[in-house]
Protein backbone atom coordinates (compact mmCIF):
# COMPACT_ATOMS: atom_id res chain seq x y z
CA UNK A 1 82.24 316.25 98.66
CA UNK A 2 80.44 312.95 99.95
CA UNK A 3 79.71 310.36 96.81
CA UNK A 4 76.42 308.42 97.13
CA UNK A 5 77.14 304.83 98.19
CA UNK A 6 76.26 302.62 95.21
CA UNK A 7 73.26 300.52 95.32
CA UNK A 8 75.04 297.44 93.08
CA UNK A 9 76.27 294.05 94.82
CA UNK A 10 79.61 293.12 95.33
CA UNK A 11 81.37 290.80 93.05
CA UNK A 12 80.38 287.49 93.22
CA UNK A 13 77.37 288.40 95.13
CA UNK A 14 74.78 287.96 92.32
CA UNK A 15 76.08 284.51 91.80
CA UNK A 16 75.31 283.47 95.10
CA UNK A 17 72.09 284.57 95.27
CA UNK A 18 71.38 283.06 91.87
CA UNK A 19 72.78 279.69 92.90
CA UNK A 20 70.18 279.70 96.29
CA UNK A 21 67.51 280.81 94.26
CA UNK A 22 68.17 277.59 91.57
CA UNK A 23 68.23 275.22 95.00
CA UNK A 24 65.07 276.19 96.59
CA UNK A 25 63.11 276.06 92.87
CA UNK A 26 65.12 272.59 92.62
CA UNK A 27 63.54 271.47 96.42
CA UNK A 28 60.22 272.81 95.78
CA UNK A 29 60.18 270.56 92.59
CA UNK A 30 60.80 267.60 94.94
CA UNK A 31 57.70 268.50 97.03
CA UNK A 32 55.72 268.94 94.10
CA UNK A 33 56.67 265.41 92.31
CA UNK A 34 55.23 263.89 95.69
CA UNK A 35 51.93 263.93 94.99
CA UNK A 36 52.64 262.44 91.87
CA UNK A 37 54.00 259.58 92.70
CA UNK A 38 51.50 258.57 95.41
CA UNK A 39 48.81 259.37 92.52
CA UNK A 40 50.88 256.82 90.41
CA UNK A 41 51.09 254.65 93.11
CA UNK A 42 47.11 254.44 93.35
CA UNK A 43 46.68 253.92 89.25
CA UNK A 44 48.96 250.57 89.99
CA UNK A 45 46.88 249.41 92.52
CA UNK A 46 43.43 250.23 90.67
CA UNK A 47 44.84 248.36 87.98
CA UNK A 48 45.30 245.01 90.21
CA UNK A 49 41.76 245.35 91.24
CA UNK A 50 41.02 243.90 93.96
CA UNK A 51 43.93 242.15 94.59
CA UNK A 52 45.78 245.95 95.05
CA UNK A 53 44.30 246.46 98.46
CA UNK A 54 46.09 243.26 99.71
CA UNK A 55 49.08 244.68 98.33
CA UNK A 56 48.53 248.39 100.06
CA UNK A 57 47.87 245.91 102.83
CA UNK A 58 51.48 244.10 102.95
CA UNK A 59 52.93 247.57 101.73
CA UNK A 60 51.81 249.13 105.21
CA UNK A 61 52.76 246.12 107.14
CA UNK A 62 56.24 245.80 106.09
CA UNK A 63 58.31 243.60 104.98
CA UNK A 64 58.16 239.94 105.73
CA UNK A 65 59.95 239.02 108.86
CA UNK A 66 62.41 237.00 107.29
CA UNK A 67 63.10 240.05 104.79
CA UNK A 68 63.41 242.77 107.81
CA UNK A 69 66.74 245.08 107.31
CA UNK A 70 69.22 244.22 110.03
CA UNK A 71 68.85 246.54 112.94
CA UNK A 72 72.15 248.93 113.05
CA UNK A 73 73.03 247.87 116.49
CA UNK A 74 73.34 244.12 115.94
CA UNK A 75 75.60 244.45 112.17
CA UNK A 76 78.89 243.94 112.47
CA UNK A 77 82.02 245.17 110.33
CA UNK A 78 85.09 242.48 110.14
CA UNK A 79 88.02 245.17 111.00
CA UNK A 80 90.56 243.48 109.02
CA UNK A 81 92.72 246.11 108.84
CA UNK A 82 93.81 245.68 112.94
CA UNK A 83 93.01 242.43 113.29
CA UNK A 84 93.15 240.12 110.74
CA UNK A 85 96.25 239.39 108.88
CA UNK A 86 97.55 240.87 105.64
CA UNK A 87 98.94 237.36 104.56
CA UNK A 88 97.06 234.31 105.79
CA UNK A 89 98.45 231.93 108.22
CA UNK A 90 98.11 229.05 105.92
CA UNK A 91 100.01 231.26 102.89
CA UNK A 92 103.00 232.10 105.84
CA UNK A 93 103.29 228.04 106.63
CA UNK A 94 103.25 227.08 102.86
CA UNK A 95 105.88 229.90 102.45
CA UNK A 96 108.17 228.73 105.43
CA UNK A 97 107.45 225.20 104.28
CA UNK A 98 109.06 225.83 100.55
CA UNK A 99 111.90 227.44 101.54
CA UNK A 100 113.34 224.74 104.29
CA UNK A 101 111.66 221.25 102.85
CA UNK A 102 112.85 222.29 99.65
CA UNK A 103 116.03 221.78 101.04
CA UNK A 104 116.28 218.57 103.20
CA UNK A 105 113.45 216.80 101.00
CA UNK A 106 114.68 217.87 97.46
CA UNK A 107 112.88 216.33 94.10
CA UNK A 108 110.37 214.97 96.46
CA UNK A 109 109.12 217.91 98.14
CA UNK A 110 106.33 219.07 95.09
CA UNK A 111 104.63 215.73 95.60
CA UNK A 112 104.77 215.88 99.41
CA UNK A 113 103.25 220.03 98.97
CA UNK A 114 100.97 218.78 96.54
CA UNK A 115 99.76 215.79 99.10
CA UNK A 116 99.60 218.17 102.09
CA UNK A 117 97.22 220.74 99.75
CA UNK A 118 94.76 217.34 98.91
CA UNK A 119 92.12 215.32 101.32
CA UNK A 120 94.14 213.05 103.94
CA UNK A 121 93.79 209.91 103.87
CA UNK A 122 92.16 207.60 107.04
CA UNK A 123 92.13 204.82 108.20
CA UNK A 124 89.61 202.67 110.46
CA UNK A 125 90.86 201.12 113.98
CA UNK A 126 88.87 198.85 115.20
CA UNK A 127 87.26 198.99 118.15
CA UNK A 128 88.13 195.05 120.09
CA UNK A 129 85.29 196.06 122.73
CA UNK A 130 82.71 196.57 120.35
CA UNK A 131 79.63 193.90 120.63
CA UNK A 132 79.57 194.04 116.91
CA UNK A 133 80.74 191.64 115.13
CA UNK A 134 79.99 192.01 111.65
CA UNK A 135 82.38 195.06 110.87
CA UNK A 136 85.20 193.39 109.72
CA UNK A 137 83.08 191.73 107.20
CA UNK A 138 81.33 194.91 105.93
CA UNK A 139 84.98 196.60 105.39
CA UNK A 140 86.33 193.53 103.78
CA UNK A 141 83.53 193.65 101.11
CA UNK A 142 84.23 197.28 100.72
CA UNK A 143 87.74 196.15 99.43
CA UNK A 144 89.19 197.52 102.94
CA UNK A 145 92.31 195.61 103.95
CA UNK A 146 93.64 195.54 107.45
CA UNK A 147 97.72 196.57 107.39
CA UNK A 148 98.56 195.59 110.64
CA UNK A 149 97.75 191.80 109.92
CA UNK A 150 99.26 191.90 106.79
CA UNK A 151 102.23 193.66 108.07
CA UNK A 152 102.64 190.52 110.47
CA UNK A 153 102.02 187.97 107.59
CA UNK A 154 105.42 189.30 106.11
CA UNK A 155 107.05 189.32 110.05
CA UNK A 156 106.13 185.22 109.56
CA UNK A 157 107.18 184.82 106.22
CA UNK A 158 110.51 186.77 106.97
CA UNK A 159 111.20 184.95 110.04
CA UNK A 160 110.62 181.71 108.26
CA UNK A 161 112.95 182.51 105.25
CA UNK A 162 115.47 183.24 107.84
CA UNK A 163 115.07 179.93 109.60
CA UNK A 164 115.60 178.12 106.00
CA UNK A 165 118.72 180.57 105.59
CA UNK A 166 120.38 179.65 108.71
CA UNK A 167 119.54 175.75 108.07
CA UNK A 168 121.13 176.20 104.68
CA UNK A 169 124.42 177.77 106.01
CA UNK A 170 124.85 175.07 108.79
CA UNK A 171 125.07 172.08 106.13
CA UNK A 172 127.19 174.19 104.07
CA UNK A 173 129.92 175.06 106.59
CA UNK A 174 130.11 171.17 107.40
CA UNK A 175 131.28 169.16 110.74
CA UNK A 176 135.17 170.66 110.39
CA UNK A 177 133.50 174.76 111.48
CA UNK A 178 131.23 173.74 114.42
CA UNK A 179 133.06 176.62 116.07
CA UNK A 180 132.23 179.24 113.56
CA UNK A 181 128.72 178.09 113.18
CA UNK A 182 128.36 178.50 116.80
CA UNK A 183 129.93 181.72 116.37
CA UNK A 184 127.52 182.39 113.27
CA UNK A 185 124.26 181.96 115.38
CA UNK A 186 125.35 184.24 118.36
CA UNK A 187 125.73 187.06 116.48
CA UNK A 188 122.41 186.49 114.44
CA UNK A 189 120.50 186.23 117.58
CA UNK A 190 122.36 189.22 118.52
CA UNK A 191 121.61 191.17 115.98
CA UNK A 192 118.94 189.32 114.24
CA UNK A 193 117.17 190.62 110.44
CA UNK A 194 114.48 193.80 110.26
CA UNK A 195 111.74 190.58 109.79
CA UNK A 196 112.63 188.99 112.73
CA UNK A 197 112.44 191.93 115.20
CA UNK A 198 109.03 192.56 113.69
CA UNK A 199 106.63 192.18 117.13
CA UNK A 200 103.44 193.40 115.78
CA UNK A 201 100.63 193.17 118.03
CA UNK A 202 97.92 190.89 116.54
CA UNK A 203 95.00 192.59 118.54
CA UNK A 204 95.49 196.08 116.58
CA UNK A 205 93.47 195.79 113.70
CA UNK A 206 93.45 199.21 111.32
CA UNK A 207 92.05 199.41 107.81
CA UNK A 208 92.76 201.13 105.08
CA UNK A 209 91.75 201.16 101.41
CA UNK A 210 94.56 200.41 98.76
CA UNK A 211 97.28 202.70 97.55
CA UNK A 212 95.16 205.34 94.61
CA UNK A 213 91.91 204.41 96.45
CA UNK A 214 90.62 207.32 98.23
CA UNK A 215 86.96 205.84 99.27
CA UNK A 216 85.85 207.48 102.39
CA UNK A 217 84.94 205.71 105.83
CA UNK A 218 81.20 205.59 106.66
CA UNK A 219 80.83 207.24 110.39
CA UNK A 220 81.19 205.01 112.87
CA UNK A 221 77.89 203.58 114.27
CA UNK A 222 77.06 202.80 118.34
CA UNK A 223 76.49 199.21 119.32
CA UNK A 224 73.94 197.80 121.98
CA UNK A 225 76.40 198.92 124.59
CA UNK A 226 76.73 202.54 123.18
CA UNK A 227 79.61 202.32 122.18
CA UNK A 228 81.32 202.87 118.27
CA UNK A 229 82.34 199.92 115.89
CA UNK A 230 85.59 202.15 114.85
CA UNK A 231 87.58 205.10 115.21
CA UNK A 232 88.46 206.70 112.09
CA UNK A 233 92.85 208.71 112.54
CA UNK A 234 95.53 209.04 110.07
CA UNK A 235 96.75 205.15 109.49
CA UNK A 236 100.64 206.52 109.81
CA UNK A 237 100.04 207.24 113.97
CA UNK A 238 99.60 203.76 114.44
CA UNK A 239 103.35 203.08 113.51
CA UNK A 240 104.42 204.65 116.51
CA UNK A 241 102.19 202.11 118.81
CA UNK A 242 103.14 199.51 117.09
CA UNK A 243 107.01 200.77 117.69
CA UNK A 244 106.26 200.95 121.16
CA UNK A 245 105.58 197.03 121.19
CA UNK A 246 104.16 196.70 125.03
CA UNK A 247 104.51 193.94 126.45
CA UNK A 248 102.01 191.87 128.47
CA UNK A 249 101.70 194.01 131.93
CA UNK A 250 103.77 196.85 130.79
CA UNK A 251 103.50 199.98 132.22
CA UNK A 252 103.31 202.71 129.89
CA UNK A 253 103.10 206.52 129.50
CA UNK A 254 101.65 207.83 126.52
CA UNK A 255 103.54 211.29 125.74
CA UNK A 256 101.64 211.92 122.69
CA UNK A 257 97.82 210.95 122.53
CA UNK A 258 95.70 213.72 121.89
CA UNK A 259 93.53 213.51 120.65
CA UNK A 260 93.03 210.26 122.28
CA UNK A 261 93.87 207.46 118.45
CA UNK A 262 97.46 206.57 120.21
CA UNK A 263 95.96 205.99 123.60
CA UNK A 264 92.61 204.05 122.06
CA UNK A 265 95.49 201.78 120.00
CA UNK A 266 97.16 201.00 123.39
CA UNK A 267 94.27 200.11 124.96
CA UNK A 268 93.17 197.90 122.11
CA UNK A 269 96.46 195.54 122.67
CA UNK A 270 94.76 194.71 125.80
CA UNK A 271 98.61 194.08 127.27
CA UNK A 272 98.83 197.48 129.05
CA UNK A 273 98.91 196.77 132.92
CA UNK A 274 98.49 200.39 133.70
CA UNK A 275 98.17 203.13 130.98
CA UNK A 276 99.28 206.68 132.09
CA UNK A 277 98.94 209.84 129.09
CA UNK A 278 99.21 213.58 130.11
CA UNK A 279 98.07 216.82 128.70
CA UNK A 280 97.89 220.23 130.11
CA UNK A 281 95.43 221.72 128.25
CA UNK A 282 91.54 221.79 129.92
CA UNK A 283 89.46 221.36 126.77
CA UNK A 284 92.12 218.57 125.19
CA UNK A 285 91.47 216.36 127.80
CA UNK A 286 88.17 216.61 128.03
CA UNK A 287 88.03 215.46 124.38
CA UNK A 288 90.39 212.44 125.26
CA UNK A 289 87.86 211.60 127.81
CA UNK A 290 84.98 211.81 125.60
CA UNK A 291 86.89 209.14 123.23
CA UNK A 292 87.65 206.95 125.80
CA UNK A 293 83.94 207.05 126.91
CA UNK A 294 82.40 206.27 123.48
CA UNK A 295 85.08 203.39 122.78
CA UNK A 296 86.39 201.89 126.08
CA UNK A 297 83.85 200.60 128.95
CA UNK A 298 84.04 202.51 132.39
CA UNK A 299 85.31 199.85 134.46
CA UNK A 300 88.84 199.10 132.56
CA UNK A 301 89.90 202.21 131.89
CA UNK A 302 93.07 203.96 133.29
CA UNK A 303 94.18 206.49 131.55
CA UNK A 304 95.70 210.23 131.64
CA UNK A 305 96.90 212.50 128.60
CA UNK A 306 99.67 214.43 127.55
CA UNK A 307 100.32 215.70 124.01
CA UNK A 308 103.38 216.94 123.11
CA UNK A 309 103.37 219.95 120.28
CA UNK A 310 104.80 220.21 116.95
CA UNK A 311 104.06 222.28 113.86
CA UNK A 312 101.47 220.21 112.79
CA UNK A 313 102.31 220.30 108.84
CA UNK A 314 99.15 219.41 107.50
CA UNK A 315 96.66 221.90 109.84
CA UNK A 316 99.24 224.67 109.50
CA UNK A 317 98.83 224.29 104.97
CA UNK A 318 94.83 223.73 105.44
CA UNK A 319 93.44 225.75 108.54
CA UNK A 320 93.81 229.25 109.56
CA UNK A 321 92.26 228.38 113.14
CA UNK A 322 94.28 227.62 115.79
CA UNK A 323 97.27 228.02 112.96
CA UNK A 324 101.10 227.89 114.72
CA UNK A 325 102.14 230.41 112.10
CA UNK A 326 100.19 233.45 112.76
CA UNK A 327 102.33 235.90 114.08
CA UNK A 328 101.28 236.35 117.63
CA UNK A 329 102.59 232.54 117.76
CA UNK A 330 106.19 233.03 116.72
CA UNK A 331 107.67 232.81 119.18
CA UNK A 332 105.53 229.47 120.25
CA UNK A 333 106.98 228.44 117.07
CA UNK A 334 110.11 229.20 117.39
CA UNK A 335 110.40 227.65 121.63
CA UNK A 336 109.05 223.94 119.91
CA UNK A 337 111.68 222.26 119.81
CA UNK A 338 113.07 222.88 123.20
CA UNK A 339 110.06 221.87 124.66
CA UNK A 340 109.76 218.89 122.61
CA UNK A 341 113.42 217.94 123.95
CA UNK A 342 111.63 218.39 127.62
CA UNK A 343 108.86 216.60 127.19
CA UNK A 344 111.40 213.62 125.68
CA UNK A 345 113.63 213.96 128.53
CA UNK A 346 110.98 213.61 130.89
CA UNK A 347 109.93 210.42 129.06
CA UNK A 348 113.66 208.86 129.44
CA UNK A 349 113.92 209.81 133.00
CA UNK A 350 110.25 207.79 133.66
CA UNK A 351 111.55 204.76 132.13
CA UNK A 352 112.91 201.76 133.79
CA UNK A 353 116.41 200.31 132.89
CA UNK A 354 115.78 198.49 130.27
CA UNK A 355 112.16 200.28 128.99
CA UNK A 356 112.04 201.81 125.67
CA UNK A 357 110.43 205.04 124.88
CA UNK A 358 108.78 205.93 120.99
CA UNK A 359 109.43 209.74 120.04
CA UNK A 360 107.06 211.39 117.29
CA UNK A 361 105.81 214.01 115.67
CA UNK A 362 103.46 214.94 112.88
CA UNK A 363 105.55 217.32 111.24
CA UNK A 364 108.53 216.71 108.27
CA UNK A 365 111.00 219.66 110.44
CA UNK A 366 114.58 217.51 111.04
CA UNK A 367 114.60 220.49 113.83
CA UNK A 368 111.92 218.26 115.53
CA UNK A 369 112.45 215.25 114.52
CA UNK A 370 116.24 213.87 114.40
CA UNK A 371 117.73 217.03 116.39
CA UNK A 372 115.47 216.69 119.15
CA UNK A 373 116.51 212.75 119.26
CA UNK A 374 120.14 213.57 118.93
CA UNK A 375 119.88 216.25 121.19
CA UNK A 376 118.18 213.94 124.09
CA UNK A 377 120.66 211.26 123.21
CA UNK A 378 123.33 213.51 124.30
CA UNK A 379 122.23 215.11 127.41
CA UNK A 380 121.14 212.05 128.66
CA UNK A 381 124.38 210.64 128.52
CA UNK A 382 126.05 213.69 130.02
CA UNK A 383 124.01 215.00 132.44
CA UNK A 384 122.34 212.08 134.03
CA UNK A 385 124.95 209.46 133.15
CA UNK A 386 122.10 207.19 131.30
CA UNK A 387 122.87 205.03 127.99
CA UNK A 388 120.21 205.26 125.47
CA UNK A 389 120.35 203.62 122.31
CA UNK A 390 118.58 204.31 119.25
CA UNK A 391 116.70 201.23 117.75
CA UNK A 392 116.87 200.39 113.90
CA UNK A 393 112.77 200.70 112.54
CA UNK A 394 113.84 200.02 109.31
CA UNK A 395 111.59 196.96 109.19
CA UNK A 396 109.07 198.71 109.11
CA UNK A 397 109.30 200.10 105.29
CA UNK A 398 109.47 196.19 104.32
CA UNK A 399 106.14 195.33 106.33
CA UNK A 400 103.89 198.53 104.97
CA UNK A 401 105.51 199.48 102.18
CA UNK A 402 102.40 198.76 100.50
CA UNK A 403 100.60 201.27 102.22
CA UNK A 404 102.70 203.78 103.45
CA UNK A 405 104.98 205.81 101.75
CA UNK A 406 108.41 206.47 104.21
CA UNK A 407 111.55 208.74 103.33
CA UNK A 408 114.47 206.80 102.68
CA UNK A 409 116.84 209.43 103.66
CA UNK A 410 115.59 209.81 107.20
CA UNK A 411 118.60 209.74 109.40
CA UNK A 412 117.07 208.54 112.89
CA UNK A 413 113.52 206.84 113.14
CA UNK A 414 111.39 206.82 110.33
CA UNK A 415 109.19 209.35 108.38
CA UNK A 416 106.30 208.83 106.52
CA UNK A 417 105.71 211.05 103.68
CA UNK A 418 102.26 212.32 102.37
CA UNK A 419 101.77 211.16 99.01
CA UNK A 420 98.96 211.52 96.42
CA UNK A 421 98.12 207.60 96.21
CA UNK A 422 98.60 207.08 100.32
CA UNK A 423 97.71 210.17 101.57
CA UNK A 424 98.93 209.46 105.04
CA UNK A 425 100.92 211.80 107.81
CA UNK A 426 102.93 212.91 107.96
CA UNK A 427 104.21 211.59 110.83
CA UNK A 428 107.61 210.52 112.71
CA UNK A 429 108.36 208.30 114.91
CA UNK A 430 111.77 206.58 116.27
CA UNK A 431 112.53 204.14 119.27
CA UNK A 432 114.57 204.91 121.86
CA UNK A 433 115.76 201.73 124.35
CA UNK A 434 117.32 203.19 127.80
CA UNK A 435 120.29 200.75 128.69
């Protein structure tokens, strides 16, 4: 016998019916509550008065153009999570920084970190073919002092003690030791005192405010030929210029100008009888020309650039752009100093018998610094068979010891040290003399 098919829903059924029933009396709700806000909408702007209808007015214009909604097309979403870094570049150098400077710089290194973290300090280099003359004056007023001159004051004054030293010992030793007098003076002009070897050119003329004084340079201002009273650089890359000491009609290659403030100082001595710097970057020397074009007249000017790399301690702390730590520049990192000992070698091999080449850097890494000289040194002698010497700077601590602040413990060369009351560098240099 058939049973009659039951006319009640399934399990569950009724629910579902029940719940689509609830969401259409929910959406006709909506469609209902229209009205009544448009309705609302006109009681606000019969209560303005007449001032609503300018409103309804700007309602059904839009907003104002400086207000419109960014069209969809033209916003743009960062995508950190492929691109960007997890850890900053600047955290990485900081990082990389603490654990090796920690090391070769010791108690010194939290004042150095601390320096590198806080505004640099400038100086201003004159420019000698500037018509104006009243800039010296206007920097001296400001309490501005010029190290280079001063520096040479104390070259004078230690040449002249000498002098009275050597006068001294020649009326001690009396008539009966003419032969070790004469002995005496040969090997003091051989190897005369720091003061003594002191050459500083007087034509340089850089200025800096005192040690704890961290005034700012006004910009530097064109003259009636168009071109600027000063150029402002970090006072410690002069040092390496002034280690250099050209001669009158020397020929010299600048390895490390770029920007351009070690080429503009050479120029400045006026004693360079033909100035060649390199650089095989495009845009860099493009800059270096626009220096030399808003400091140096057209019609002396001979001049080509090359820079050679380093880790750049102070950009690498402050900047991420253009920052030698991010990753996809390890291994640029990592390759420096090999082609730092290049770009050195190449230097030695251009010089004359006799010529002397300056080495620096702008970073504290012994890797770049002493290693690379040491390194040079060496091949030098055994793979070309030439004698280069490494000059004592040391002189240079007594002359600007006032304004720079150098590491005593540096083993070649000399290193000046970013500190918080002469926030210069940091920067290296050493002297090399070719036998």
């Amino acid at each position: 016998m058939l049973k009659r098919a039951s006319s009640r829903p399934a399990p569950g059924v009724s629910s579902r019916v029940a719940e689509r029933g609830r969401s259409r009396s929910r959406s006709r709700s909506r469609c209902r509550s229209r009205p009544g806000r448009r309705r609302s909408g006109a009681r606000v702007m019969a209560a303005l008065g007449g001032r609503g209808l300018a409103a309804a007015a700007l309602l059904r214009r839009g907003p104002a153009p400086g207000l419109r909604p960014v069209p969809r097309r033209f916003r743009y979403k960062e995508k950190w999570a492929a691109t960007a870094p997890r850890i900053p570049c600047t955290r990485l150098a900081l990082h990389h920084f603490d654990m090796s400077y920690s090391l070769q710089l010791k108690d010194l290194w939290p004042s150095v970190r601390a320096s590198l973290l806080c505004e640099q300090k400038y100086g201003a280099l004159l420019n000698n073919f500037s018509a104006d003359d009243y800039v010296t004056q206007e920097l001296e007023l400001m309490n501005a002092t010029d190290f280079v001159s001063e520096g040479s004051k104390k070259a004078q004054q230690g040449a002249a003690a000498e002098e009275v030293r050597r006068e001294e010992s020649r009326s001690q030793e009396g008539p009966g030791k003419v032969g070790t007098v004469m002995q005496t003076e040969t090997q003091a002009e051989r190897s005369p005192p720091p003061p003594l070897r002191a050459s500083i050119s007087s034509n340089i003329k850089c200025y800096t405010y005192p040690r704890g004084d961290i005034t700012r340079f006004r910009p530097a201002r064109r003259d009636s030929l168009g071109l600027l009273d000063y150029y402002l650089m970090d006072a410690a890359s002069l040092l390496p210029v002034l280690a250099l000491n050209v001669k009158e009609g020397d020929l010299v290659l600048d390895l490390c100008a770029a920007p351009g403030g070690k080429t503009l100082a050479l120029l400045q001595t006026g004693l360079c009888g033909h100035l060649a710097a390199n650089d095989v970057s495009i845009s860099r020397t493009k800059r270096l020309y626009s220096i030399l074009n808003s400091y140096i007249p057209r019609n002396i000017r001979e001049t080509v650039l090359v820079d050679v790399p380093c880790t750049t301690d102070r950009h690498s702390v402050m900047e991420e752009e253009n920052n030698i730590f991010h990753k996809r520049r390890t291994k640029e990192r990592q390759m420096l100093p090999m082609l730092q000992l290049q770009l050195l070698m190449a230097g030695i091999l251009a010089t004359k018998p006799g010529g002397k080449v300056v080495y620096s850097t702008c970073s504290l890494s012994s890797l770049q610094n002493e290693c690379v000289i040491e390194r040079a040194v060496d091949i030098a002698e055994t793979q070309f068979n030439i004698s280069v010497h490494v000059e004592d700077l040391s002189h240079f601590r007594t002359l600007f010891q006032d304004t720079f602040s150098f590491f005593s413990d540096c083993r070649l060369g000399e290193l000046v040290l970013p500190h918080l009351t002469a926030n210069f560098g940091p920067m290296y240099f050493c002297r090399l003399h070719r036998v």
